[in-house]
C-alpha atoms as a PDB file:
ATOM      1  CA  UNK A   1    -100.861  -6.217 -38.712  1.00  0.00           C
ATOM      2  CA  UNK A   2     -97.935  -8.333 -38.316  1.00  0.00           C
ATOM      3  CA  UNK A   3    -100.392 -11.405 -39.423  1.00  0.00           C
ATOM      4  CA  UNK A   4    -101.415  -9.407 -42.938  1.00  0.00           C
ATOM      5  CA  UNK A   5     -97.879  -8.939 -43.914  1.00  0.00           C
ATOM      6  CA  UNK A   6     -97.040 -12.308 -43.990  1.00  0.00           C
ATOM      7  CA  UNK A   7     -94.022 -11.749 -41.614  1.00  0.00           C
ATOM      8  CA  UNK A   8     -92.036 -14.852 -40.305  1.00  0.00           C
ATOM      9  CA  UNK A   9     -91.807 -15.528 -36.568  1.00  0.00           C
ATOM     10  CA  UNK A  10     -88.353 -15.524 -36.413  1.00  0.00           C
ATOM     11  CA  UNK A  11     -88.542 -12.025 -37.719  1.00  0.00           C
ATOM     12  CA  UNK A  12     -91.111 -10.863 -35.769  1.00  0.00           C
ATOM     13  CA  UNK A  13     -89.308 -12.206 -32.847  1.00  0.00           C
ATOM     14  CA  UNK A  14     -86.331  -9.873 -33.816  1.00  0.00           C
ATOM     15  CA  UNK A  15     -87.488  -6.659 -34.715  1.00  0.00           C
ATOM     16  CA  UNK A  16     -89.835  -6.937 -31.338  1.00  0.00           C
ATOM     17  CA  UNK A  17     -87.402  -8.443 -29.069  1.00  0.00           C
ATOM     18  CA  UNK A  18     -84.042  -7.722 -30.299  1.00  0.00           C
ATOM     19  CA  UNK A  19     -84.839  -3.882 -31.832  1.00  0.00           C
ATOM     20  CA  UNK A  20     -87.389  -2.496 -29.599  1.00  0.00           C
ATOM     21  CA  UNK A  21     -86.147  -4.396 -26.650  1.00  0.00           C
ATOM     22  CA  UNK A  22     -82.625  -2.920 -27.030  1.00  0.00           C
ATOM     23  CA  UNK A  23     -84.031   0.447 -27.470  1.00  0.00           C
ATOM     24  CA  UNK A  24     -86.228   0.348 -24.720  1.00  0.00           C
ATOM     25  CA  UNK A  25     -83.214  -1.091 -22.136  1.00  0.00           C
ATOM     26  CA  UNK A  26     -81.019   1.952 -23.910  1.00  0.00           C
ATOM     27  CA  UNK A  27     -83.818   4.686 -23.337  1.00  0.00           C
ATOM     28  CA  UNK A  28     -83.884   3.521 -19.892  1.00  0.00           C
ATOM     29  CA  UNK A  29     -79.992   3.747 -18.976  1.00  0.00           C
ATOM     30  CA  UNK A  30     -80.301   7.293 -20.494  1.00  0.00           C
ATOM     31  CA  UNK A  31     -82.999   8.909 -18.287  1.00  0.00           C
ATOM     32  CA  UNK A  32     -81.399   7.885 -15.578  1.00  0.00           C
ATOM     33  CA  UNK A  33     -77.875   9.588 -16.523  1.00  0.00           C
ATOM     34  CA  UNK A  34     -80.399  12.760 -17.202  1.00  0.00           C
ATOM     35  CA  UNK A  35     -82.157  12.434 -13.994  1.00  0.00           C
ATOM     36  CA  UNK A  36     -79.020  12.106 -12.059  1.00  0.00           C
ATOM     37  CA  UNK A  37     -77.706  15.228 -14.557  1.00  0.00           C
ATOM     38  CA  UNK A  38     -80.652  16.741 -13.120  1.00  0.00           C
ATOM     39  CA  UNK A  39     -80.554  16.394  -9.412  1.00  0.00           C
ATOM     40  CA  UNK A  40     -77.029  17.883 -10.020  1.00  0.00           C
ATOM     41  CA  UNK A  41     -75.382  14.633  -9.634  1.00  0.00           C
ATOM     42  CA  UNK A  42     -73.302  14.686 -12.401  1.00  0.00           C
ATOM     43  CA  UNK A  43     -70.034  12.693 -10.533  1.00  0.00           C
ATOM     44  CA  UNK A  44     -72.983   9.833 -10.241  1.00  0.00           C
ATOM     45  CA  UNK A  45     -73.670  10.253 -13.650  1.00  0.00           C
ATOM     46  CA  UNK A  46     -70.313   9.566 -14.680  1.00  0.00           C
ATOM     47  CA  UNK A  47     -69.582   6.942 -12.688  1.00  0.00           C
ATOM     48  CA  UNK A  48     -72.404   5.375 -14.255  1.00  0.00           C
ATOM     49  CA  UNK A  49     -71.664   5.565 -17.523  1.00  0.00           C
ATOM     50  CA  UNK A  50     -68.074   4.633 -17.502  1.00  0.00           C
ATOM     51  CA  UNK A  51     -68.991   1.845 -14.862  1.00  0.00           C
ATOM     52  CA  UNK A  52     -71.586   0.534 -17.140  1.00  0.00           C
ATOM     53  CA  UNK A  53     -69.619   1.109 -20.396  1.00  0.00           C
ATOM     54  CA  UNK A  54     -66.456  -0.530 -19.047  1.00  0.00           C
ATOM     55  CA  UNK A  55     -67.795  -3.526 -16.378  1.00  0.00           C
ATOM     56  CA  UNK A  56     -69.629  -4.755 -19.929  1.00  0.00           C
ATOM     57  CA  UNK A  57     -67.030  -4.359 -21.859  1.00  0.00           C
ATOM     58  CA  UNK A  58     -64.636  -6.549 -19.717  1.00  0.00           C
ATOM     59  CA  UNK A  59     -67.416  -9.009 -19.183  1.00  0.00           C
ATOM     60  CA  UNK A  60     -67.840  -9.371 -22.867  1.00  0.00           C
ATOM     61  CA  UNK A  61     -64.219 -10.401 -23.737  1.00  0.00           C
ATOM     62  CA  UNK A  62     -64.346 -12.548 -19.983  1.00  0.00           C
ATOM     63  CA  UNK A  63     -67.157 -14.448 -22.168  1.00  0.00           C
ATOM     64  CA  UNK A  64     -65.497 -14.988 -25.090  1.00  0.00           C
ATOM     65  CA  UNK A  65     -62.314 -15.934 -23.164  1.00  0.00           C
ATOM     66  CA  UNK A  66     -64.750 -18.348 -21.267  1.00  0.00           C
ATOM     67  CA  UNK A  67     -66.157 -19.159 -24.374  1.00  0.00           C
ATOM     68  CA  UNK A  68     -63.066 -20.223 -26.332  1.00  0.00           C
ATOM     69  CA  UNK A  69     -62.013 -22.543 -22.704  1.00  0.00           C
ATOM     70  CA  UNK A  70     -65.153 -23.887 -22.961  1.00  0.00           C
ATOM     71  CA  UNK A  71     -65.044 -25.249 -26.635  1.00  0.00           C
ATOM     72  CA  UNK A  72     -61.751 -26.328 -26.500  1.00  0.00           C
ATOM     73  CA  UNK A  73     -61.893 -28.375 -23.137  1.00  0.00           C
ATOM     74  CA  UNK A  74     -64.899 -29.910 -25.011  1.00  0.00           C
ATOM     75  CA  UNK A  75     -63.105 -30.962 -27.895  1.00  0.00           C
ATOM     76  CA  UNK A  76     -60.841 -32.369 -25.758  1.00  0.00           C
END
């Protein structure tokens, strides 16, 4: 289909990679906050989703902290 439509590679590569690849890792951490909803587990299911939420967040600004050493020891 993809090969009719005359779309780029670079595109493809996003909307199959980046989109549907993001959706499927999302869908994923969501069934299991529902299945640990469901086995009555809910003090699991918060722990995972503040755990999750806030671990990333702090390891996103640890790489651009990392990021900013990084280019500026390069530059010298």
């Amino acid at each position: 289909m993809t090969d009719v439509m005359n779309i780029s590679p670079n595109l493809r590569a996003l909307v199959f990679i980046g989109f549907i690849g993001g959706y499927t890792t999302f869908s994923t951490f969501m069934i299991e906050n529902l299945n640990l909803i469901r086995s009555s587990e809910v003090k699991g299911m918060v722990m995972n989703l503040l755990l999750n939420n806030l671990l990333g967040l702090v390891l996103v600004i640890a790489g651009f902290m990392f990021g900013k050493y990084f280019i500026n020891l390069m530059r010298g």
